[in-house]
PDB file of N, CA and C in Angstrom:
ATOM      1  N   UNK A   1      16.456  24.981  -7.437  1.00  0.00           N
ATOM      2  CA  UNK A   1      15.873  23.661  -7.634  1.00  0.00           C
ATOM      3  C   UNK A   1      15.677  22.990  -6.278  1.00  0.00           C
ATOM      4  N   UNK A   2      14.350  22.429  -6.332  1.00  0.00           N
ATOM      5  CA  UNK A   2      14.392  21.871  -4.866  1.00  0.00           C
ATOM      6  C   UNK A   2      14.945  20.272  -4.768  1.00  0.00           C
ATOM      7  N   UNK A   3      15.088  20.039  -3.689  1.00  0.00           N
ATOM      8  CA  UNK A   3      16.276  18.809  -3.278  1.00  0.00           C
ATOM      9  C   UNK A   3      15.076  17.677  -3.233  1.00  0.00           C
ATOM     10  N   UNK A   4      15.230  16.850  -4.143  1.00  0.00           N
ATOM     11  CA  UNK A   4      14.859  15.291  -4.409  1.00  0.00           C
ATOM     12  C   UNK A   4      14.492  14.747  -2.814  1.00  0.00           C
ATOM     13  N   UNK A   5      13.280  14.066  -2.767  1.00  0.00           N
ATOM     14  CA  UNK A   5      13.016  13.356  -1.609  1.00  0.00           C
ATOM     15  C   UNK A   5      13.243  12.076  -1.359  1.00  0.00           C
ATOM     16  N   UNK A   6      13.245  11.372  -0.509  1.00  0.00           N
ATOM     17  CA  UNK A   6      13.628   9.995  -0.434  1.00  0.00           C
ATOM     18  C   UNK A   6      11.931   9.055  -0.696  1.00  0.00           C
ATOM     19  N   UNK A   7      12.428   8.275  -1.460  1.00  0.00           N
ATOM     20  CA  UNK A   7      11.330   7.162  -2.401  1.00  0.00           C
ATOM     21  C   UNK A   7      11.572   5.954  -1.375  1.00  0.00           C
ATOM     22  N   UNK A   8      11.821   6.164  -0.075  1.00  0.00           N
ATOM     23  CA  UNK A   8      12.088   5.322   0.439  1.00  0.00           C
ATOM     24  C   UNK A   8      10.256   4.495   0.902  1.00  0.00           C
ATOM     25  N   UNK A   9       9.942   5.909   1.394  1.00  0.00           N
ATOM     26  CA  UNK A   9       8.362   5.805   1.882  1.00  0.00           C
ATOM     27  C   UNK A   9       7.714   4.819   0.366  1.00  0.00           C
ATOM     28  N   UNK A  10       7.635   4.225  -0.148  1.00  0.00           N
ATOM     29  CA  UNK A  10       6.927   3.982  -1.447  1.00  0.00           C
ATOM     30  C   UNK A  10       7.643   2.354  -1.139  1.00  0.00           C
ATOM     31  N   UNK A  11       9.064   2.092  -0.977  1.00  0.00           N
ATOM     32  CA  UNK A  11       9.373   0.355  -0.612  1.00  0.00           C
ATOM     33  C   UNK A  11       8.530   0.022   0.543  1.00  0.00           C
ATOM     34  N   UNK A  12       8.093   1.112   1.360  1.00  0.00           N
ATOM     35  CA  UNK A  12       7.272   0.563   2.486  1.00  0.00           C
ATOM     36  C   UNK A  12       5.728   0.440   2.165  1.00  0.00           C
ATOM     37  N   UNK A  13       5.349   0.696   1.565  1.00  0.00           N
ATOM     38  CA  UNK A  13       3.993   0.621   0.908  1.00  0.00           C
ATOM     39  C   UNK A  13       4.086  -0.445   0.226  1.00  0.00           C
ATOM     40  N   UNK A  14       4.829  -0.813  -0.663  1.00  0.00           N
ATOM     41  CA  UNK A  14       4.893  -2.165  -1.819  1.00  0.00           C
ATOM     42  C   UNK A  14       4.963  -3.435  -0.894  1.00  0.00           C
ATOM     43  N   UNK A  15       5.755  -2.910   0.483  1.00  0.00           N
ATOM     44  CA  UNK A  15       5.717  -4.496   1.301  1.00  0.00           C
ATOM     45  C   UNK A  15       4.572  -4.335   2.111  1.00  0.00           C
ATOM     46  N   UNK A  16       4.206  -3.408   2.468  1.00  0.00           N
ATOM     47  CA  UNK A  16       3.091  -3.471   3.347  1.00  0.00           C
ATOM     48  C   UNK A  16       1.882  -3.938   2.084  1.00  0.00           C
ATOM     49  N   UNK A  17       1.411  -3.693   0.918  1.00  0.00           N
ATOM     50  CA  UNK A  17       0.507  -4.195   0.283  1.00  0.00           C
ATOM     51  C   UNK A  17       0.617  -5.563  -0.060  1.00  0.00           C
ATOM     52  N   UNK A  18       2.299  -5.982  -0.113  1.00  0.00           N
ATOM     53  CA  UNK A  18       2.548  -7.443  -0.278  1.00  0.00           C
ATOM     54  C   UNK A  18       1.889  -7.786   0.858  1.00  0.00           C
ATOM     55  N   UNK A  19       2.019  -7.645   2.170  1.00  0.00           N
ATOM     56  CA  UNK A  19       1.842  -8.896   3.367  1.00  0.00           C
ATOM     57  C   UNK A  19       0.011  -8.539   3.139  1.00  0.00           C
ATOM     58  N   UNK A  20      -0.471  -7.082   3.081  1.00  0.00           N
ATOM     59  CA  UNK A  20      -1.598  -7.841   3.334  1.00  0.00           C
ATOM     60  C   UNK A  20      -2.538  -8.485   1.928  1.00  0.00           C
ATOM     61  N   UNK A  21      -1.977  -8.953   0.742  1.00  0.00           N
ATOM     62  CA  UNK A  21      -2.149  -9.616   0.026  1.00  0.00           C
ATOM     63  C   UNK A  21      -1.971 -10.704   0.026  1.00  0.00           C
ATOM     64  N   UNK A  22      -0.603 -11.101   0.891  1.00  0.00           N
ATOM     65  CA  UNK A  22      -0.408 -12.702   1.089  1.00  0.00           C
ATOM     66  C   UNK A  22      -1.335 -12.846   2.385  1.00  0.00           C
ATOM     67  N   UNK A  23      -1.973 -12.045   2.824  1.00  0.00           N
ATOM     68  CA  UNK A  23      -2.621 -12.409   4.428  1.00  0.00           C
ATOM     69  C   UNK A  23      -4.555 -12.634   3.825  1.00  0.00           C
ATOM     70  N   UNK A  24      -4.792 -11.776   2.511  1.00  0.00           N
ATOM     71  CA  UNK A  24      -5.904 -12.049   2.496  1.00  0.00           C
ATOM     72  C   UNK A  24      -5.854 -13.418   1.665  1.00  0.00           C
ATOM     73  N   UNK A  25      -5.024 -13.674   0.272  1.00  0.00           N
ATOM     74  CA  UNK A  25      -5.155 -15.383  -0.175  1.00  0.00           C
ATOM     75  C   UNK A  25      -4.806 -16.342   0.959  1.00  0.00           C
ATOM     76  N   UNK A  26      -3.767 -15.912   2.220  1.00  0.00           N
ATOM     77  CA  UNK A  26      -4.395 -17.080   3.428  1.00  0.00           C
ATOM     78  C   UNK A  26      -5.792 -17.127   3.969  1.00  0.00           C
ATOM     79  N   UNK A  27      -6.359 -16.113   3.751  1.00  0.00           N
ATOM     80  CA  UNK A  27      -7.724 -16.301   4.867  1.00  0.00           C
ATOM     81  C   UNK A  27      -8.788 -16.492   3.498  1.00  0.00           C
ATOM     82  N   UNK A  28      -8.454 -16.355   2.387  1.00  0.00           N
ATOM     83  CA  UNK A  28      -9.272 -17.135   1.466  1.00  0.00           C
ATOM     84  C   UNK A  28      -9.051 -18.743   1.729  1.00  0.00           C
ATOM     85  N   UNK A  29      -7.965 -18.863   1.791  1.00  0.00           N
ATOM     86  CA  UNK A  29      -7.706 -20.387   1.964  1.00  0.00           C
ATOM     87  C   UNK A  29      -8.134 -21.180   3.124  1.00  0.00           C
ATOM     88  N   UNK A  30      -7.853 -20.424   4.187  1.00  0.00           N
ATOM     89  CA  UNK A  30      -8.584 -20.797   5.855  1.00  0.00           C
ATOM     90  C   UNK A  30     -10.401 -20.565   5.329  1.00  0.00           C
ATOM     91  N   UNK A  31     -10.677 -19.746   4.501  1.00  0.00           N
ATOM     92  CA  UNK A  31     -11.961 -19.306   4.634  1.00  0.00           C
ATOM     93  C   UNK A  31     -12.392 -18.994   5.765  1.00  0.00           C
ATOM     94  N   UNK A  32     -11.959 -17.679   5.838  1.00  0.00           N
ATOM     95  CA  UNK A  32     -11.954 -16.886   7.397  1.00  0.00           C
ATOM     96  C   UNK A  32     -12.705 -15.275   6.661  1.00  0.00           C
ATOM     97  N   UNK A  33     -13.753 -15.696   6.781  1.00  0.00           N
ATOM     98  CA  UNK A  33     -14.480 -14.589   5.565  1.00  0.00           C
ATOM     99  C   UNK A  33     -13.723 -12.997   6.773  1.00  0.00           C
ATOM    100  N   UNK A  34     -14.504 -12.756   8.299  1.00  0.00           N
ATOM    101  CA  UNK A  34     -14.104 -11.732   8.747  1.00  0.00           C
ATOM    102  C   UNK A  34     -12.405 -11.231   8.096  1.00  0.00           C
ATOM    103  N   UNK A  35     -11.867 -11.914   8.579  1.00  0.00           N
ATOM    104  CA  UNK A  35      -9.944 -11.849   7.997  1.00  0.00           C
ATOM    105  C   UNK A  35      -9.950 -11.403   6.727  1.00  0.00           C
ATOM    106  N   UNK A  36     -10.766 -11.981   5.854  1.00  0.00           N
ATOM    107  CA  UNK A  36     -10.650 -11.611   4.532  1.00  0.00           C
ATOM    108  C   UNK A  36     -11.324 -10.030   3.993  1.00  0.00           C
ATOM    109  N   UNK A  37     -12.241  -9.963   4.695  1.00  0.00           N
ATOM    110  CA  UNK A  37     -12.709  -8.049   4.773  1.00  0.00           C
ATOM    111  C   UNK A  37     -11.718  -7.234   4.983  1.00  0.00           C
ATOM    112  N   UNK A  38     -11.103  -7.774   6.304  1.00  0.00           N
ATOM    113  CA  UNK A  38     -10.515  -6.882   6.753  1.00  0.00           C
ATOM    114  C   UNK A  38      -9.009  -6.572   5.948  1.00  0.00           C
ATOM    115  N   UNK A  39      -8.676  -7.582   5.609  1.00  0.00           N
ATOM    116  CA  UNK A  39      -7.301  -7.589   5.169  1.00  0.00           C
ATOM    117  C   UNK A  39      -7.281  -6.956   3.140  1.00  0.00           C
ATOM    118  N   UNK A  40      -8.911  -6.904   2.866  1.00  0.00           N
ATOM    119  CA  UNK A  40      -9.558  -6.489   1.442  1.00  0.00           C
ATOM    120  C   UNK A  40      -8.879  -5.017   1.553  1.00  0.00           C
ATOM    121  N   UNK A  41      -9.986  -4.638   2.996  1.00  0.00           N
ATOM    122  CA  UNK A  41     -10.242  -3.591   3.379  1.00  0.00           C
ATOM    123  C   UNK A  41      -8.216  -2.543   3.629  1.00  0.00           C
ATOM    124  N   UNK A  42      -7.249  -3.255   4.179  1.00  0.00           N
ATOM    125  CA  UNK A  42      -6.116  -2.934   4.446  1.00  0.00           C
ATOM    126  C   UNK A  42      -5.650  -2.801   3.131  1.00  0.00           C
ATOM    127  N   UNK A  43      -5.448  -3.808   2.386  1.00  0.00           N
ATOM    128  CA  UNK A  43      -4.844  -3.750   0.662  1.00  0.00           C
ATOM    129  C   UNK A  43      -5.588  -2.235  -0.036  1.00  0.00           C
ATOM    130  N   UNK A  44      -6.966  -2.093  -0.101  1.00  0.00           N
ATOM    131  CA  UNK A  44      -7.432  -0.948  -0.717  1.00  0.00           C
ATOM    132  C   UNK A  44      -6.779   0.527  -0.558  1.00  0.00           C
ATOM    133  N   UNK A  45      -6.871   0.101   1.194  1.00  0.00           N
ATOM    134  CA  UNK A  45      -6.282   1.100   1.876  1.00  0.00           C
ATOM    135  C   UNK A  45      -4.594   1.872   1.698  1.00  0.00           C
ATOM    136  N   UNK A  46      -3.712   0.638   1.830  1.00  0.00           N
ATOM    137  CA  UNK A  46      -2.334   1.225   1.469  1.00  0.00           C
ATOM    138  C   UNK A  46      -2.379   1.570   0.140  1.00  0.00           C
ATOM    139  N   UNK A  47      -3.187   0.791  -1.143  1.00  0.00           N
ATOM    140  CA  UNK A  47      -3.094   1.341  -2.430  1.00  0.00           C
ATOM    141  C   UNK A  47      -3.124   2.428  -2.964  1.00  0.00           C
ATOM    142  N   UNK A  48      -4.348   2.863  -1.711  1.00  0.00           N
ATOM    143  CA  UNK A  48      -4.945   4.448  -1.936  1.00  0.00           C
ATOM    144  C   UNK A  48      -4.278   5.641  -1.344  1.00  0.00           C
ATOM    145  N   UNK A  49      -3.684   5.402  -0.049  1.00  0.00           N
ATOM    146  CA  UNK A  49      -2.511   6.168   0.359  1.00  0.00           C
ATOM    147  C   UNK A  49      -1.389   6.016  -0.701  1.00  0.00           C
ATOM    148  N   UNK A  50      -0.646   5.027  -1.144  1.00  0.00           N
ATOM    149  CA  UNK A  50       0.633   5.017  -2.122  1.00  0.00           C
ATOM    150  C   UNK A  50       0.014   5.775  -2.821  1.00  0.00           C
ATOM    151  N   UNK A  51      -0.771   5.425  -3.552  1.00  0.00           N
ATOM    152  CA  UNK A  51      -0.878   6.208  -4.907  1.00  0.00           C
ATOM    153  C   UNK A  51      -1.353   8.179  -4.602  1.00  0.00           C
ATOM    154  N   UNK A  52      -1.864   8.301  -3.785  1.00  0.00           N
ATOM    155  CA  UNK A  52      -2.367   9.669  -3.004  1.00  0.00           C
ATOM    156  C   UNK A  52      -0.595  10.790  -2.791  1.00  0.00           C
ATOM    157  N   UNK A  53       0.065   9.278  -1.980  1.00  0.00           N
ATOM    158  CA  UNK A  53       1.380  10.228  -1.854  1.00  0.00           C
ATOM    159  C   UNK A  53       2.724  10.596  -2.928  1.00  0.00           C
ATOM    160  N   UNK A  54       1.960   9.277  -3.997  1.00  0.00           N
ATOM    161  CA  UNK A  54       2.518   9.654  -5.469  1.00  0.00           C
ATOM    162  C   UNK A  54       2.289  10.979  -5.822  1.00  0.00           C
ATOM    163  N   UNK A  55       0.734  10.893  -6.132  1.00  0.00           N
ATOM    164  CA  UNK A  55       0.719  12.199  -6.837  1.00  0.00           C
ATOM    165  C   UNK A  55       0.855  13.478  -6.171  1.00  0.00           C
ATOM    166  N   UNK A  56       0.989  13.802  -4.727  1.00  0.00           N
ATOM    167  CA  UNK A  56       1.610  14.521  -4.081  1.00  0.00           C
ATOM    168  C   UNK A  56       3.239  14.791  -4.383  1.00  0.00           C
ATOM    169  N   UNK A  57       3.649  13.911  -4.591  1.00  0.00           N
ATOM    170  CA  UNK A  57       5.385  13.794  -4.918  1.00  0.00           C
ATOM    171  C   UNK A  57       5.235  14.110  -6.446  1.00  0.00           C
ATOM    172  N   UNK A  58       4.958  14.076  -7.450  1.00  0.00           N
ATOM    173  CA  UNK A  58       4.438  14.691  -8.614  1.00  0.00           C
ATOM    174  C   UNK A  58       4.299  15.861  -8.721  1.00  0.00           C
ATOM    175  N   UNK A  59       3.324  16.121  -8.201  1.00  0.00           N
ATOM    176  CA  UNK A  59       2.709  17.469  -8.093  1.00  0.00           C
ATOM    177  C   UNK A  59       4.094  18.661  -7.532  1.00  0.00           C
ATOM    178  N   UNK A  60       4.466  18.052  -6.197  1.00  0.00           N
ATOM    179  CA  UNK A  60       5.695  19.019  -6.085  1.00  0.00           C
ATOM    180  C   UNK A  60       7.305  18.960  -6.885  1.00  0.00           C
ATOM    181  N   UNK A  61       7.029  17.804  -7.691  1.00  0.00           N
ATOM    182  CA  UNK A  61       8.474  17.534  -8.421  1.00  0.00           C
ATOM    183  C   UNK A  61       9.490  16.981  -7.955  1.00  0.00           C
ATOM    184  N   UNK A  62       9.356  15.901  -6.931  1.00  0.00           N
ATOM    185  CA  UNK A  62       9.881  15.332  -5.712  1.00  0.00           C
ATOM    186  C   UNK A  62      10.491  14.064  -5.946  1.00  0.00           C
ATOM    187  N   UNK A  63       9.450  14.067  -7.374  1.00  0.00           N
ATOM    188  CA  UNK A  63      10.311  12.158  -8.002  1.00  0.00           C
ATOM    189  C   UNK A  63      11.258  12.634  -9.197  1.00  0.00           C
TER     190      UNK A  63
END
């Protein structure tokens, strides 16, 4: 049986999608349209890695 991995990598994704969620409703609020792409653009981004390295950890039986 292979040895369980650490789910640690996955609390760092949940805070990293928190800040840049609280960073894009600030720059909605500043109405800082550039800030707000970019920070769209960061949220999509960690979502799509977390969930990518989920099903990698799935796939090998890791969770």
């Amino acid at each position: 049986m292979q040895q369980k991995k650490s789910k640690g990598i996955f609390w760092i994704f949940s805070i990293l999608a928190l800040i840049f969620l609280l960073l894009f409703s600030f720059s909605i609020g500043a109405a800082n349209v550039p800030m707000m792409i970019l920070t769209f653009i960061l949220l999509v981004a960690t979502f799509g890695v977390g969930f990518t390295v989920k099903k990698k950890y799935r796939e090998n039986d890791w969770l």
